[in-house]
N, C-alpha and C. Protein backbone atom coordinates (compact mmCIF):
# COMPACT_ATOMS: atom_id res chain seq x y z
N UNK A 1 -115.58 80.71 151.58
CA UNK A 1 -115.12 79.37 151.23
C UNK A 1 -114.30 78.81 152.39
N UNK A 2 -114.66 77.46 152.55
CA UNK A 2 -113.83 76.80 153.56
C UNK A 2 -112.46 76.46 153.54
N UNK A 3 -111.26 76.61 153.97
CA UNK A 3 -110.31 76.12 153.63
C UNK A 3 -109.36 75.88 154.02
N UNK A 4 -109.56 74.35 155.28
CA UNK A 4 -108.54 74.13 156.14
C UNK A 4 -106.95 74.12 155.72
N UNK A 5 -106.27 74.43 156.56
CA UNK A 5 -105.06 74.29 156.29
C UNK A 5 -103.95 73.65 156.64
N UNK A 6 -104.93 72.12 156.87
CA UNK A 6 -103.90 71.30 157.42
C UNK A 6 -104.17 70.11 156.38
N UNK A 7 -104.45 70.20 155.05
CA UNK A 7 -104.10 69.53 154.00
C UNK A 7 -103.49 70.15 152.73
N UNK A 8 -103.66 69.49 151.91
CA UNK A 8 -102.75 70.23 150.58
C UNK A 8 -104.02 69.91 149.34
N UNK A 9 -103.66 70.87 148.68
CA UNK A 9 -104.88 70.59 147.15
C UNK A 9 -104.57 70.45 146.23
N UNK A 10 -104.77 70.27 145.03
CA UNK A 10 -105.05 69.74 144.04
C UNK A 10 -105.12 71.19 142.85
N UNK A 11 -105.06 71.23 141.74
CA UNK A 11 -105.45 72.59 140.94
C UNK A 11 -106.95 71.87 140.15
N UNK A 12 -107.34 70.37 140.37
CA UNK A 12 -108.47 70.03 140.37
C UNK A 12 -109.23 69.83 141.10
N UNK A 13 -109.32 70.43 142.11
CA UNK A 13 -109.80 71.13 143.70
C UNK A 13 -110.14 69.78 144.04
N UNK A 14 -109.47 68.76 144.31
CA UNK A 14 -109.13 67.94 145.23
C UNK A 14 -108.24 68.06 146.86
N UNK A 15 -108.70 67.95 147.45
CA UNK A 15 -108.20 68.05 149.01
C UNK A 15 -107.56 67.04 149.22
N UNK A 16 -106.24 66.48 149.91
CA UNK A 16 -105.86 65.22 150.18
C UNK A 16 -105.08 65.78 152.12
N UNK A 17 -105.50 64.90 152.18
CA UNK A 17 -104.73 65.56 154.30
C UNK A 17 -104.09 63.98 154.80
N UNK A 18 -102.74 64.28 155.06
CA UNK A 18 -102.07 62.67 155.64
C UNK A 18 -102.78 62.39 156.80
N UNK A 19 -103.49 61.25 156.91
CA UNK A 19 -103.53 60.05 158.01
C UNK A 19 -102.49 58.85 158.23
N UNK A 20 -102.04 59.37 158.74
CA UNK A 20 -100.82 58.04 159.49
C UNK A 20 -100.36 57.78 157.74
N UNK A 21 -100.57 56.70 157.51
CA UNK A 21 -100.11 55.91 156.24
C UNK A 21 -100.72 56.45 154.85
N UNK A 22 -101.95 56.89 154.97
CA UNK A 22 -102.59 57.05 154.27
C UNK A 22 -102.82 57.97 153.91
N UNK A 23 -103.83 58.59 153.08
CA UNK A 23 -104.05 60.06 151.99
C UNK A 23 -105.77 59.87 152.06
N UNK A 24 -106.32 61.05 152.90
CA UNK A 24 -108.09 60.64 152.96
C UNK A 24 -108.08 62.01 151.71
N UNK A 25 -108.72 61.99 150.82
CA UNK A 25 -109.01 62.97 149.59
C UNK A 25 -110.45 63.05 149.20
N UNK A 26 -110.73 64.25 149.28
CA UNK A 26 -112.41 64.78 148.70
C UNK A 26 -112.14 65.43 148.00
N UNK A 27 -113.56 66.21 147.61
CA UNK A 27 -113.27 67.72 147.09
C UNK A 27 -113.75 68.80 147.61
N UNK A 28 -113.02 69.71 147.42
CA UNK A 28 -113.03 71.13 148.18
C UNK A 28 -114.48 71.64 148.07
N UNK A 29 -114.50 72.69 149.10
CA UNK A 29 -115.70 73.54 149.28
C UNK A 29 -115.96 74.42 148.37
N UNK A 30 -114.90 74.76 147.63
CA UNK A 30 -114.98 75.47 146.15
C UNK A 30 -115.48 74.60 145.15
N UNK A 31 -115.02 73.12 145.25
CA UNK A 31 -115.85 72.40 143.88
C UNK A 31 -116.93 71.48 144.52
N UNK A 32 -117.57 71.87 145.44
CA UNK A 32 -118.80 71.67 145.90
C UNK A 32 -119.86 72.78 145.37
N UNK A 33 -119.67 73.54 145.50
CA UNK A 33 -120.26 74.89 145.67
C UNK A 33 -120.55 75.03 144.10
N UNK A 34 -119.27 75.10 143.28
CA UNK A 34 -119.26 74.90 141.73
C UNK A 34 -120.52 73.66 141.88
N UNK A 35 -119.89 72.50 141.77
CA UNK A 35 -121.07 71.92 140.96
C UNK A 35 -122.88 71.77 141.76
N UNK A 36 -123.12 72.11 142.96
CA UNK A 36 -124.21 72.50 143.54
C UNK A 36 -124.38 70.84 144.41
N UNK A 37 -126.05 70.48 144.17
CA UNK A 37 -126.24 69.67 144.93
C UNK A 37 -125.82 68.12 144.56
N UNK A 38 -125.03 67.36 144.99
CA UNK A 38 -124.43 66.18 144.62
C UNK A 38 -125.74 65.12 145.20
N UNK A 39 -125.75 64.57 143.45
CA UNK A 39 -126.60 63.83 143.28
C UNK A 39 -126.37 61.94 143.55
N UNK A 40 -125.19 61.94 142.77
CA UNK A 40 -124.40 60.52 142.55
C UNK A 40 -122.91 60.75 142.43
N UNK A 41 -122.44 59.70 142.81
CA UNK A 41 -120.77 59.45 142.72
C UNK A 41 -120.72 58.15 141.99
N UNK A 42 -119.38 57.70 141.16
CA UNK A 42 -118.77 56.77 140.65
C UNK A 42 -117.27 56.70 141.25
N UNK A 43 -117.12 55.68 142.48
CA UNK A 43 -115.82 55.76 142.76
C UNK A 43 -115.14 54.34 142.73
N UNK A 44 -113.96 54.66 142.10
CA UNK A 44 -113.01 53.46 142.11
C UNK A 44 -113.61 52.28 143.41
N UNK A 45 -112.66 50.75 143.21
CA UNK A 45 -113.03 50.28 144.03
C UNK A 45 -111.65 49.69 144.49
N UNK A 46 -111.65 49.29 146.13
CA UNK A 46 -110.74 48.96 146.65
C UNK A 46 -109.89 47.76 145.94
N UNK A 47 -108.63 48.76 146.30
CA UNK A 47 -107.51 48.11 145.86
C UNK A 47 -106.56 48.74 144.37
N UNK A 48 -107.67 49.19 144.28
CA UNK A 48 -107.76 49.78 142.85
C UNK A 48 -106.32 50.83 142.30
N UNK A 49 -105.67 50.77 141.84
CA UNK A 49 -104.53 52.00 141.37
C UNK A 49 -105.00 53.21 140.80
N UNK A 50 -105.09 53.95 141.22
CA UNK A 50 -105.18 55.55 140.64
C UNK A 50 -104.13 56.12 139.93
N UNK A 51 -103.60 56.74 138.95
CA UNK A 51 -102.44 57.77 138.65
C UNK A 51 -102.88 59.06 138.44
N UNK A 52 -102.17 60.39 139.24
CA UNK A 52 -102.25 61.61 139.22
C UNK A 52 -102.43 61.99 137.76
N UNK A 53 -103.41 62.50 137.85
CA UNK A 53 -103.82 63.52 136.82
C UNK A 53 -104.82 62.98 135.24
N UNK A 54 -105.32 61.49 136.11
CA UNK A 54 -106.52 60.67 135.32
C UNK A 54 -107.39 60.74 136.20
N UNK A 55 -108.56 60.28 135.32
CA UNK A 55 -110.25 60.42 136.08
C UNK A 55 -109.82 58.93 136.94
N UNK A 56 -110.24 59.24 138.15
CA UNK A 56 -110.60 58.04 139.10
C UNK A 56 -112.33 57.93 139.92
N UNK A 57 -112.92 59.02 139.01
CA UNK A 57 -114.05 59.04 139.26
C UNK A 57 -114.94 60.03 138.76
N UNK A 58 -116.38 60.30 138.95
CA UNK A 58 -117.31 60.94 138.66
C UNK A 58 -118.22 61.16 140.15
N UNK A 59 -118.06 62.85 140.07
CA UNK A 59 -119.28 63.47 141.00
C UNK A 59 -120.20 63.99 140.15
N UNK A 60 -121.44 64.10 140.39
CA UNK A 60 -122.57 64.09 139.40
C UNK A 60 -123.56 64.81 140.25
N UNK A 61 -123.93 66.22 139.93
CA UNK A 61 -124.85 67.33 140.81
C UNK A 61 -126.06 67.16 139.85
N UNK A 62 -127.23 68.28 140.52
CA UNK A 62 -128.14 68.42 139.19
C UNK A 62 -127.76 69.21 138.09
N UNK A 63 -126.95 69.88 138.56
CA UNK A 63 -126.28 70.60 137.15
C UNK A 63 -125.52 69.67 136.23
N UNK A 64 -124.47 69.22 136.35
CA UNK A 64 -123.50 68.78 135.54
C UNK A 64 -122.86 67.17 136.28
N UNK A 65 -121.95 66.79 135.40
CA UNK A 65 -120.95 65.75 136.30
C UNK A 65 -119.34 66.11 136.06
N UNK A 66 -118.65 66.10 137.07
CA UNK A 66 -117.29 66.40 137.01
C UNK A 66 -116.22 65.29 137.28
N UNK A 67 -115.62 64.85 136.20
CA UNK A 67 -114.59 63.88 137.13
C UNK A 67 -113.47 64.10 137.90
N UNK A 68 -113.78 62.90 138.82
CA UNK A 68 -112.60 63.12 140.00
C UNK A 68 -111.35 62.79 139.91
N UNK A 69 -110.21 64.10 139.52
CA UNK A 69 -108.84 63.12 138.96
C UNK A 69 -108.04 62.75 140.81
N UNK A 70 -107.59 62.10 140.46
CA UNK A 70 -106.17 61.51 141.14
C UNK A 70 -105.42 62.59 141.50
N UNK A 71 -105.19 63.00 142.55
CA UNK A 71 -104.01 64.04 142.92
C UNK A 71 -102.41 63.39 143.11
N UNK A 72 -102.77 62.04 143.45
CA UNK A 72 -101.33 61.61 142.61
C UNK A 72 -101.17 59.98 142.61
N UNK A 73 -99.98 58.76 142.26
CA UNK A 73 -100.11 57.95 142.21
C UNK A 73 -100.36 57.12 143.50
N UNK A 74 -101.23 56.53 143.88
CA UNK A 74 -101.59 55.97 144.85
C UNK A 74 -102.76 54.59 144.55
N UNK A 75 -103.01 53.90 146.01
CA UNK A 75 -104.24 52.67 145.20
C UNK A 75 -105.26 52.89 146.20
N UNK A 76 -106.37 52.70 146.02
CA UNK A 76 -107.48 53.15 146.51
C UNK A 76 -107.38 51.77 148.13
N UNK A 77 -107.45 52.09 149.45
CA UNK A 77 -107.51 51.83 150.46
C UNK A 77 -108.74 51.22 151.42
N UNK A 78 -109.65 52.37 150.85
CA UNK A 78 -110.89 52.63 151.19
C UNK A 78 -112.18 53.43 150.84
N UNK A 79 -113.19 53.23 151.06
CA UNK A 79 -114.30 54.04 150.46
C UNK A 79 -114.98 54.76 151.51
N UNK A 80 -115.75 55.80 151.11
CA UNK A 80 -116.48 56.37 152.11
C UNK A 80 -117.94 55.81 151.89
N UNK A 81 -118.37 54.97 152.65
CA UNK A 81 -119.72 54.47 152.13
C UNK A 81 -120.86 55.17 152.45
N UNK A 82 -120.94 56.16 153.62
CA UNK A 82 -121.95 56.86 153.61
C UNK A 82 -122.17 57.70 152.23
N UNK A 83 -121.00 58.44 151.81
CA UNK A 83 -121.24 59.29 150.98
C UNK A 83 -121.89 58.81 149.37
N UNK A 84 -121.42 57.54 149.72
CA UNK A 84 -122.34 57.19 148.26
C UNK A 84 -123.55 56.07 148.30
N UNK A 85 -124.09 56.37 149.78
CA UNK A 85 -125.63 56.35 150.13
C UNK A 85 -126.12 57.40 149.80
N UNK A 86 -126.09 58.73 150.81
CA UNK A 86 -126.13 59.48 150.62
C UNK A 86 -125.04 60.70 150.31
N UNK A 87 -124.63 61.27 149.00
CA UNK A 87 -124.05 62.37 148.78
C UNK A 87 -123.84 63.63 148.51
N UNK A 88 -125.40 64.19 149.71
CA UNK A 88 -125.28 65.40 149.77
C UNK A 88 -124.38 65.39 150.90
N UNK A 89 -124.08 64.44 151.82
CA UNK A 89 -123.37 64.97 152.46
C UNK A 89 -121.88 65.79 152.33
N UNK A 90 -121.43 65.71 150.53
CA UNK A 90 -120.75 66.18 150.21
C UNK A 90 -120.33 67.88 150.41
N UNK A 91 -121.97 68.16 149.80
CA UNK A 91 -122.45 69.44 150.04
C UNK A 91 -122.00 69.89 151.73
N UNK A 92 -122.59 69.21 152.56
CA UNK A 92 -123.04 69.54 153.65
C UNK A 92 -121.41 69.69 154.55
N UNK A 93 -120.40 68.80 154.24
CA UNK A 93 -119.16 69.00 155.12
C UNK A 93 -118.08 68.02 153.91
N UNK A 94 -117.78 68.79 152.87
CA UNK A 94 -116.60 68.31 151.85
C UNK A 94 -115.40 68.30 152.63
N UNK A 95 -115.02 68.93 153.99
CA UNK A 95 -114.15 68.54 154.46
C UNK A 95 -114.11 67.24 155.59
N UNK A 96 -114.47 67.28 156.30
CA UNK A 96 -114.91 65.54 157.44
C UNK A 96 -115.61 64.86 156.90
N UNK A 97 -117.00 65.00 157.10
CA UNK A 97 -117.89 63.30 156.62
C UNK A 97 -118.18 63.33 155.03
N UNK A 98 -117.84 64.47 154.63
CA UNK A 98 -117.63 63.89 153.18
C UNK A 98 -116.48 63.69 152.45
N UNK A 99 -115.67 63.19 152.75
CA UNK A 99 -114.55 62.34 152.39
C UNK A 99 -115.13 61.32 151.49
N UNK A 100 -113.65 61.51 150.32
CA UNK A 100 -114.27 60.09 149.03
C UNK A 100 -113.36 58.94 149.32
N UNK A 101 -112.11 59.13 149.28
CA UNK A 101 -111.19 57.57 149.45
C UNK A 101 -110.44 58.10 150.36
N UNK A 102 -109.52 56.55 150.82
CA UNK A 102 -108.15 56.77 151.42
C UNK A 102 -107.57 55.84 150.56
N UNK A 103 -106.25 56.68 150.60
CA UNK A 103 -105.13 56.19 149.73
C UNK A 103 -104.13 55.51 149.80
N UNK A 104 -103.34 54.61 149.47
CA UNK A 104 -102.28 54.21 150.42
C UNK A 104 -101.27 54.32 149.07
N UNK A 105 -99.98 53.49 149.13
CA UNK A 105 -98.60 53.28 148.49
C UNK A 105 -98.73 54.81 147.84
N UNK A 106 -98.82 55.56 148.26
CA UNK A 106 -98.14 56.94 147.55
C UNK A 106 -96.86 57.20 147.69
N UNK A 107 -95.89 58.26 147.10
CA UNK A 107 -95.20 59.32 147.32
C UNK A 107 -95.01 60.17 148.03
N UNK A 108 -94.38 60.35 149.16
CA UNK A 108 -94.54 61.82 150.02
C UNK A 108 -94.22 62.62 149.27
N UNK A 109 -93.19 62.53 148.73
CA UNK A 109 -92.48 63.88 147.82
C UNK A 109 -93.65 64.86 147.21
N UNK A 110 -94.63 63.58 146.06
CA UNK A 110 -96.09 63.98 145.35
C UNK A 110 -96.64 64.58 146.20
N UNK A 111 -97.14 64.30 147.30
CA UNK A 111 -97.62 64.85 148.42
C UNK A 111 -97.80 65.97 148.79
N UNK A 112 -96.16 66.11 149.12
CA UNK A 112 -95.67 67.27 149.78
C UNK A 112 -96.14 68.36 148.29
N UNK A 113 -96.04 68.32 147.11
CA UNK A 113 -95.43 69.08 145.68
C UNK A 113 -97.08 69.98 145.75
N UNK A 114 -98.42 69.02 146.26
CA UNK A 114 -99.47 69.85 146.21
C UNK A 114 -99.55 70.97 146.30
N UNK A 115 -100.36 71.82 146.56
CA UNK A 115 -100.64 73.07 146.53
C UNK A 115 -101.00 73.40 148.49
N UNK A 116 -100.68 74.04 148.96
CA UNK A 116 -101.14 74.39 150.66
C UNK A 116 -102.11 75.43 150.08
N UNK A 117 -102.49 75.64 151.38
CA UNK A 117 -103.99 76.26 151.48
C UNK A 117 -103.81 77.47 150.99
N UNK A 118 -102.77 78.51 151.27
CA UNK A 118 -102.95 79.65 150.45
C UNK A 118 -102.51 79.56 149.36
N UNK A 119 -101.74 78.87 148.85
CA UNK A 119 -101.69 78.56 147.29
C UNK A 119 -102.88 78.36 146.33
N UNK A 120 -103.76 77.52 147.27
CA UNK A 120 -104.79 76.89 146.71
C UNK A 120 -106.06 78.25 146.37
N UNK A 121 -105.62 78.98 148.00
CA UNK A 121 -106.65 80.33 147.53
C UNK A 121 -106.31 81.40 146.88
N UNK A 122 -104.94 81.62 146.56
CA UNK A 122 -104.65 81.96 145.26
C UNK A 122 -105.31 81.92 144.06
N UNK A 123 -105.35 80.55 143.79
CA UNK A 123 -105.72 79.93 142.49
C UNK A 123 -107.01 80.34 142.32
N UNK A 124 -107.51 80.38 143.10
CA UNK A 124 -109.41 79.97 142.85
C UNK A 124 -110.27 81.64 142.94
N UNK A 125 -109.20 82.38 143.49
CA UNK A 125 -109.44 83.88 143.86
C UNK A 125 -109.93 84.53 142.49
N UNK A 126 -109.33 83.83 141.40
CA UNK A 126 -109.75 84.76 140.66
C UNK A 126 -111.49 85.02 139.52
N UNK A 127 -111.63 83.43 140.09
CA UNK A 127 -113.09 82.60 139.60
C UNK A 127 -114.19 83.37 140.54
C-alpha cells in the first residue's frame, strides 16, 4: 500500500496534503484498492461548504459505491476535472492525478488533529 507521508488522513481513508492556502484531498490507496475499479464520481460543486464527517460525495466502482465524507469543515475551491472524465485514474495514482477537490476556509488546528501516515497505517493494518 502506498502511503505518502507528507499528508494527513482521514479514518475514512481520505488523504488531505496542505497546498499553500488550500487542502487538495482524495482517497487513499487503501480505499482504492477496497473499492476496485472506479467507475463514476459525484462531487460537490465549487464553492460549495463541506462539514467533517458528512457525505460530500460518492465514488462508485463495479463493485459497490462509497461516500466521500469531508475530513473537515472547509468549501469546495476546486475540482479535479480529469478525474471525473475519466476515473480510473483514481485507481491508477490516488495520490497526484487523482486528486478529488481543493479546499479552502478550513481550520489548521482540524488539519493538523488528522491522522499522519503511521497512524493511518496503524489503523488499516488490521483489515
Amino acid at each position: 500500500m502506498q502511503l505518502p507521508k507528507d499528508r494527513r488522513y482521514s479514518t475514512e481513508h481520505v488523504w488531505a496534503l496542505l497546498d499553500s492556502d488550500e487542502l487538495v484531498i482524495g482517497i487513499t490507496d487503501y480505499a482504492q484498492t477496497a473499492l476496485g475499479s472506479v467507475v463514476s464520481l459525484y462531487l460537490p460543486v465549487k464553492g460549495q461548504s463541506v462539514i467533517a464527517g458528512d457525505t460530500c460525495g460518492t465514488v462508485e466502482s463495479m463493485k459497490t459505491a462509497s461516500d466521500l465524507i469531508a475530513p473537515l469543515n472547509a468549501t469546495v475551491a476546486d475540482l479535479n476535472d480529469s478525474v471525473e472524465i475519466d476515473p480510473e485514474i483514481i485507481n491508477d495514482d490516488p495520490y497526484e492525478a487523482g486528486w478529488l477537490l481543493r479546499l479552502k476556509d478550513f481550520d489548521m488546528e482540524a488539519y493538523h488533529a488528522l491522522l499522519d501516515a503511521a497512524s493511518y497505517e496503524d489503523m488499516t493494518a488490521g483489515d
